[in-house]
PDB file of N, CA and C in Angstrom:
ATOM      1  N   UNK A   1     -14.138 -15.890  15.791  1.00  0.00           N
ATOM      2  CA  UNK A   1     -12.720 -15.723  15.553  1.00  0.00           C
ATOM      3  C   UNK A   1     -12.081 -15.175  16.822  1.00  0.00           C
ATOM      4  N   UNK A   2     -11.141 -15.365  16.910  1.00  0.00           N
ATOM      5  CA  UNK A   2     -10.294 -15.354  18.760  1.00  0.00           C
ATOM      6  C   UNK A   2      -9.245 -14.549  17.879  1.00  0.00           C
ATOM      7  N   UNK A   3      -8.908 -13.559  18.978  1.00  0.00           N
ATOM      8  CA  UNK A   3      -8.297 -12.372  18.768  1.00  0.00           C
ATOM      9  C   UNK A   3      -6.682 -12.737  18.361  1.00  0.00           C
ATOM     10  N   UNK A   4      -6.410 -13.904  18.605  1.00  0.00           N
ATOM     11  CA  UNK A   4      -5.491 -14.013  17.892  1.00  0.00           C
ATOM     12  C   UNK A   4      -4.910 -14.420  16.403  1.00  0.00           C
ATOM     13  N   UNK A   5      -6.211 -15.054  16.017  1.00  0.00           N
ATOM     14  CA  UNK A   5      -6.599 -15.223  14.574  1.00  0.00           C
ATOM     15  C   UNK A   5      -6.556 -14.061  13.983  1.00  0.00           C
ATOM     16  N   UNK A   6      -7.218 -13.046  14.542  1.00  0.00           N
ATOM     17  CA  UNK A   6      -7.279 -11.869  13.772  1.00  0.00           C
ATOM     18  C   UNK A   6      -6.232 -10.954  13.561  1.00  0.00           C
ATOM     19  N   UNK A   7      -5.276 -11.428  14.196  1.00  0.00           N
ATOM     20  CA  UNK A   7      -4.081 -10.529  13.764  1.00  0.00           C
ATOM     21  C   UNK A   7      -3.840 -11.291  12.300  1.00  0.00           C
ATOM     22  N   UNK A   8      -3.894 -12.584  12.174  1.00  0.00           N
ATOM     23  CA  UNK A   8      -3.147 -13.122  11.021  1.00  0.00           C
ATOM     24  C   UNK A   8      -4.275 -13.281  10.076  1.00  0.00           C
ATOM     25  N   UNK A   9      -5.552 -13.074   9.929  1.00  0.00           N
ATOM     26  CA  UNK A   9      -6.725 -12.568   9.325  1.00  0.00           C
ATOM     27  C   UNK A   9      -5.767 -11.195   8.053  1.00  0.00           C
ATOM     28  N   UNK A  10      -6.350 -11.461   6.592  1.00  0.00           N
ATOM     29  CA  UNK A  10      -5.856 -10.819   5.636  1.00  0.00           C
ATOM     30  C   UNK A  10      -7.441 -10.734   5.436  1.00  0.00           C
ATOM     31  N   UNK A  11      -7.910  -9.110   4.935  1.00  0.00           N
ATOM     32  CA  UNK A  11      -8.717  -8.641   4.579  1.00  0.00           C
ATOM     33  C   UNK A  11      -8.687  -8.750   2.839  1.00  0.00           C
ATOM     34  N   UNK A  12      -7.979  -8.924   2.193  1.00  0.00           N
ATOM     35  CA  UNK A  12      -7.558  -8.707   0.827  1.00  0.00           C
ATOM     36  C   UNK A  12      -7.073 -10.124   0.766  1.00  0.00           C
ATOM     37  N   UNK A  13      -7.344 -11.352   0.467  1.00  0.00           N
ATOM     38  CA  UNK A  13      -6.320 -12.935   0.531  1.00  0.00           C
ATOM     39  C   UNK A  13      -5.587 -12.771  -1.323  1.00  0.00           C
ATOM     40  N   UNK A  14      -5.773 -11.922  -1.909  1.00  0.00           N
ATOM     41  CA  UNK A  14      -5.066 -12.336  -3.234  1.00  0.00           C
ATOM     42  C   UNK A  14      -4.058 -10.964  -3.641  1.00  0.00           C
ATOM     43  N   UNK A  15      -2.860 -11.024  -4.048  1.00  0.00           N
ATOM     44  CA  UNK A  15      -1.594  -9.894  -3.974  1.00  0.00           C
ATOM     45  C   UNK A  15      -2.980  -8.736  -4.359  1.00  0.00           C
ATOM     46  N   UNK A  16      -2.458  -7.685  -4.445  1.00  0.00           N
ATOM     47  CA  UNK A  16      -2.772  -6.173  -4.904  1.00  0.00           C
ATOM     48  C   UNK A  16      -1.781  -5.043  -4.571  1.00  0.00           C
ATOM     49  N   UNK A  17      -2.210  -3.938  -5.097  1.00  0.00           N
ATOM     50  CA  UNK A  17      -0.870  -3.126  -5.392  1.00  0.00           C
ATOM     51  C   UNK A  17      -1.996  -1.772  -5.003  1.00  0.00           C
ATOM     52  N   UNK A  18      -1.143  -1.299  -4.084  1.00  0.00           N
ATOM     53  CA  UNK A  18      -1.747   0.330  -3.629  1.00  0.00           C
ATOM     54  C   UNK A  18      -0.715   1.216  -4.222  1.00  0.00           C
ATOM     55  N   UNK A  19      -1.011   2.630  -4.234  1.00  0.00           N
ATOM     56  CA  UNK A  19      -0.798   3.834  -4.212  1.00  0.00           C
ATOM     57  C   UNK A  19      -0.746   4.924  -3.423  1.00  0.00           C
ATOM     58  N   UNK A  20      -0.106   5.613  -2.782  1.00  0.00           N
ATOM     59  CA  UNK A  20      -0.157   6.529  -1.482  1.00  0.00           C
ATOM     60  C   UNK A  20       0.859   7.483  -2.246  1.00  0.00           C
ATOM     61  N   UNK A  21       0.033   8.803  -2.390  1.00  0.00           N
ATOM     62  CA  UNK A  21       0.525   9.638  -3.209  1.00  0.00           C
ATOM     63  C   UNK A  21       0.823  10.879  -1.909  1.00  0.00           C
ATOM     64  N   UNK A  22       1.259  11.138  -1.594  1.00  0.00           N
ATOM     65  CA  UNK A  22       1.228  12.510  -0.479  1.00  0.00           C
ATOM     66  C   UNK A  22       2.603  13.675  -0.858  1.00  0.00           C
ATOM     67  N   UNK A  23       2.739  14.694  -0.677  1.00  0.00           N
ATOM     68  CA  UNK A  23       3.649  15.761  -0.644  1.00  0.00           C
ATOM     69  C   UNK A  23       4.495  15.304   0.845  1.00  0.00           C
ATOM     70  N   UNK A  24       4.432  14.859   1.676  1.00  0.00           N
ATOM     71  CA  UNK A  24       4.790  14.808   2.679  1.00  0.00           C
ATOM     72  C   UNK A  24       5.815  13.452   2.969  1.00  0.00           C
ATOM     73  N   UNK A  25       7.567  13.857   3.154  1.00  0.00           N
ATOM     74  CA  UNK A  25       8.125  12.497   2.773  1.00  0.00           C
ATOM     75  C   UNK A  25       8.250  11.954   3.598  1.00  0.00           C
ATOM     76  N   UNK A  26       7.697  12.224   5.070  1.00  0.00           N
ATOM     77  CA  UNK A  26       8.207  11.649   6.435  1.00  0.00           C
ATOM     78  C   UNK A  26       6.948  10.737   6.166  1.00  0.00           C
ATOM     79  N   UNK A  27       5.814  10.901   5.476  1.00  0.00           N
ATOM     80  CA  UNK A  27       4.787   9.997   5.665  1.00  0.00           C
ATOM     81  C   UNK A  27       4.628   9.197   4.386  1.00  0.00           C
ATOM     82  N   UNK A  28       5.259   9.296   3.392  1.00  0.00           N
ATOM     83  CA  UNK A  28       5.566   8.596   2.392  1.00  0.00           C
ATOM     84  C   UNK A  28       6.940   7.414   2.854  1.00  0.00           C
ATOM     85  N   UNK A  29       7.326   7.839   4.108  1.00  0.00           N
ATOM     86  CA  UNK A  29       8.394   6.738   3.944  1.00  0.00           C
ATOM     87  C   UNK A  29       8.062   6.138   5.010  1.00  0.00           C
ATOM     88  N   UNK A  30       6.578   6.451   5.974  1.00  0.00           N
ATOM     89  CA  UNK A  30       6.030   5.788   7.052  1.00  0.00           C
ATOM     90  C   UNK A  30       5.323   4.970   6.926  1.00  0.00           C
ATOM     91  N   UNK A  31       4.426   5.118   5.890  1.00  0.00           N
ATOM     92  CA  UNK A  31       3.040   4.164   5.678  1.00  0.00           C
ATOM     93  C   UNK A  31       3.395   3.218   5.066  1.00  0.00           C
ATOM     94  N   UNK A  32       4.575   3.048   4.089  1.00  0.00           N
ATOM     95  CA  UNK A  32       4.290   1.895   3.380  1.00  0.00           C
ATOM     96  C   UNK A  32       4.498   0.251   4.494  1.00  0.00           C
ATOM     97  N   UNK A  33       5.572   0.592   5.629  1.00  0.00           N
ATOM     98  CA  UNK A  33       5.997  -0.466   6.449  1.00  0.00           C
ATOM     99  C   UNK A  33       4.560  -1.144   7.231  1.00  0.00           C
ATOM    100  N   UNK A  34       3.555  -0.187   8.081  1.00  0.00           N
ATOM    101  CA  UNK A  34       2.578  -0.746   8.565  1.00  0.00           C
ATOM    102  C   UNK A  34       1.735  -1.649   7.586  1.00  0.00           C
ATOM    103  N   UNK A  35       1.383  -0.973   6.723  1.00  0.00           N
ATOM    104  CA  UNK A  35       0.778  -1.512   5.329  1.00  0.00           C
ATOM    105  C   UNK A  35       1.089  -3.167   4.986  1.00  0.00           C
ATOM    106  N   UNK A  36       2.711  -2.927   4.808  1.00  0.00           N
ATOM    107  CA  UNK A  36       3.128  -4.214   4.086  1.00  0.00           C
ATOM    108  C   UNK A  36       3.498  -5.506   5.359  1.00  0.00           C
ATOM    109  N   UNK A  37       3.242  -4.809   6.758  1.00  0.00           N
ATOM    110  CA  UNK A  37       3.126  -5.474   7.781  1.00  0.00           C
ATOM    111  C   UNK A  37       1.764  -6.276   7.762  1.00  0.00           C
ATOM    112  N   UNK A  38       0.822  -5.781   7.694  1.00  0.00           N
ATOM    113  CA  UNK A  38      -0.249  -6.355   7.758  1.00  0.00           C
ATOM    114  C   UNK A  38      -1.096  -6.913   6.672  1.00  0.00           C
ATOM    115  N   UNK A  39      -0.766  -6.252   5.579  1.00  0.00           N
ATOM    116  CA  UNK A  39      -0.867  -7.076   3.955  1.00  0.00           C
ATOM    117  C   UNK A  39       0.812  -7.528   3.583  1.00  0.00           C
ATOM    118  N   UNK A  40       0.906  -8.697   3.657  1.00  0.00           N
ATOM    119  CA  UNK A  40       2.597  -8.535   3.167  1.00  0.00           C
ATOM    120  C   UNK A  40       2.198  -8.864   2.034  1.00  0.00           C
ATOM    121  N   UNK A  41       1.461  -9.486   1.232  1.00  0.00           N
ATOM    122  CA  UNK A  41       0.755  -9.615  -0.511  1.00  0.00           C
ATOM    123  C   UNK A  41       0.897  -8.500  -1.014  1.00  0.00           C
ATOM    124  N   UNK A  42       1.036  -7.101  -0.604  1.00  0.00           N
ATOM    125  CA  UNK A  42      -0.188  -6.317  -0.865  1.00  0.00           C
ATOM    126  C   UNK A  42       1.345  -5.394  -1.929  1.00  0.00           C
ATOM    127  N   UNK A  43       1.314  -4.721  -3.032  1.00  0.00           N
ATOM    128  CA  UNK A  43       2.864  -4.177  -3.059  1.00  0.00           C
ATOM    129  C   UNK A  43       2.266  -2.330  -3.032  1.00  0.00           C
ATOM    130  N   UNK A  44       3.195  -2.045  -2.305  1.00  0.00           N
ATOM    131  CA  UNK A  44       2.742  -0.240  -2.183  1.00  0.00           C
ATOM    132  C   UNK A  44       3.748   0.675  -2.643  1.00  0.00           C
ATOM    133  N   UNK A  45       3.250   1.238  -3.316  1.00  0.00           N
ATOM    134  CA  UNK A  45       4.179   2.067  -4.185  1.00  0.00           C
ATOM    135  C   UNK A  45       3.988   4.029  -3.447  1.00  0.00           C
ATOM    136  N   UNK A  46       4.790   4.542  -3.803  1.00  0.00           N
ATOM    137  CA  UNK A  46       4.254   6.097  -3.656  1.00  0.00           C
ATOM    138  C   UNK A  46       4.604   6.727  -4.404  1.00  0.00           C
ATOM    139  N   UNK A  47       4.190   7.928  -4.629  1.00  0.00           N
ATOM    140  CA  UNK A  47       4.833   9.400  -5.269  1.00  0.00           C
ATOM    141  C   UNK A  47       4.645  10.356  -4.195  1.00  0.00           C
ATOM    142  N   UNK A  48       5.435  10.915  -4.859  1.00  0.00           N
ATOM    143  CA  UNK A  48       5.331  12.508  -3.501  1.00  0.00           C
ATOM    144  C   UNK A  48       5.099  14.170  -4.686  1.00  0.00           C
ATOM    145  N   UNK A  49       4.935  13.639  -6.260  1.00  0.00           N
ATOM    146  CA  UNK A  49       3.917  14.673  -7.158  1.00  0.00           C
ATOM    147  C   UNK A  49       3.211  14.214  -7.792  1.00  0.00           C
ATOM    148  N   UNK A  50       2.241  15.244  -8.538  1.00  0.00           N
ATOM    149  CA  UNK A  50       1.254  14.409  -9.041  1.00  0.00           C
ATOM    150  C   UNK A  50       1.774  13.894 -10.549  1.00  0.00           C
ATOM    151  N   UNK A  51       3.099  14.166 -10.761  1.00  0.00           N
ATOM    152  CA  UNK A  51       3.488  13.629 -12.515  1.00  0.00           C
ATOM    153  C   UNK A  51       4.008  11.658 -11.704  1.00  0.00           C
ATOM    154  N   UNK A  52       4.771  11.994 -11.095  1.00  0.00           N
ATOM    155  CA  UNK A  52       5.375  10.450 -10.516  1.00  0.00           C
ATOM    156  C   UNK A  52       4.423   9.881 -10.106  1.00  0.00           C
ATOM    157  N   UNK A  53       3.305  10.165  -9.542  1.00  0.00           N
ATOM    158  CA  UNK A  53       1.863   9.692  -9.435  1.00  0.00           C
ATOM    159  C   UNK A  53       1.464   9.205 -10.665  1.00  0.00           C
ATOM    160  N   UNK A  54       1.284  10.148 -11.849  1.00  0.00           N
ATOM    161  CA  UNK A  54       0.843   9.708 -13.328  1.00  0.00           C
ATOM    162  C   UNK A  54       1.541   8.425 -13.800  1.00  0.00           C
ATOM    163  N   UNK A  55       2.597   8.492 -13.658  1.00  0.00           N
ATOM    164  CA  UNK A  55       3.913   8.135 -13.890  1.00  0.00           C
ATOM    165  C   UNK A  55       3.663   6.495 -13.823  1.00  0.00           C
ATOM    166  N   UNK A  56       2.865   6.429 -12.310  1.00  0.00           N
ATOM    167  CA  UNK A  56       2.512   5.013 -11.827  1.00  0.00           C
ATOM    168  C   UNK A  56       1.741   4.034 -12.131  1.00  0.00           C
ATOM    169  N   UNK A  57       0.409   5.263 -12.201  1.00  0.00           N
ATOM    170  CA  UNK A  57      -0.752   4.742 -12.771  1.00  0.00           C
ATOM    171  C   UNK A  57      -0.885   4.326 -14.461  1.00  0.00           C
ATOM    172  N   UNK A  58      -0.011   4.853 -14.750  1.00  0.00           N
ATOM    173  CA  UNK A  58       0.264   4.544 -16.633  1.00  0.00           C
ATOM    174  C   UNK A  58       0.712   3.200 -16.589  1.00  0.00           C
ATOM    175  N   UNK A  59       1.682   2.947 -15.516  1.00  0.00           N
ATOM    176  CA  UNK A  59       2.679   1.704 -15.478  1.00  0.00           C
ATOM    177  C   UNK A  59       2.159   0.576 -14.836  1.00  0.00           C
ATOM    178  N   UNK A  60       0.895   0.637 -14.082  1.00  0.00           N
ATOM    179  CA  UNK A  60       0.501  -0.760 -13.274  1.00  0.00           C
ATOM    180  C   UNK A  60      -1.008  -0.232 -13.253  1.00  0.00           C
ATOM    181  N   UNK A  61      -1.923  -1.437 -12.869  1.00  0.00           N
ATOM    182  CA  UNK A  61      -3.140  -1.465 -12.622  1.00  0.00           C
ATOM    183  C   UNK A  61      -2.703  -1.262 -10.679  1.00  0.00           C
ATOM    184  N   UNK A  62      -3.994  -0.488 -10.376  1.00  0.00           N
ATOM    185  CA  UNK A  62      -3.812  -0.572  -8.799  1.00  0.00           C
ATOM    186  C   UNK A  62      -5.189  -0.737  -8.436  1.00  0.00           C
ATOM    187  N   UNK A  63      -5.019  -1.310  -7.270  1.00  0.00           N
ATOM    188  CA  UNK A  63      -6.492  -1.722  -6.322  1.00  0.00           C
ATOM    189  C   UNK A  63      -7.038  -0.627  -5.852  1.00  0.00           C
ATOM    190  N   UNK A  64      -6.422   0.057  -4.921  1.00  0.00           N
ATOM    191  CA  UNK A  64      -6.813   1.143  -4.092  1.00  0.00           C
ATOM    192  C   UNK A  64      -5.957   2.026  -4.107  1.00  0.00           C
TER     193      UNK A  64
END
């Protein structure tokens, strides 16, 4: 594979849905863009407590 393939190389080829739970909102409103840059399938959700966290996981199945 030639290094330019591998940028457009998807580790995950079928949608999935993450979770990124952190207290921290400068990094809750950072990660999801790289993420959905390089999985654009992929849908990422966050919380920033652990009830809106609960909140999530009640409401969707998640991958990771």
């Amino acid at each position: 594979m030639k290094f330019s393939d591998a940028h457009h190389h998807h580790p995950f080829p079928q949608a999935g849905r993450l979770l990124i739970i952190d207290d921290d909102d400068v990094l809750l409103s950072a990660l999801p863009w790289p993420i959905k840059r390089r999985m654009p399938h992929v849908n990422v959700d966050t919380a920033d407590t652990p009830e809106e966290a609960l909140r999530h996981v009640y409401s969707h199945d998640y991958d990771v």
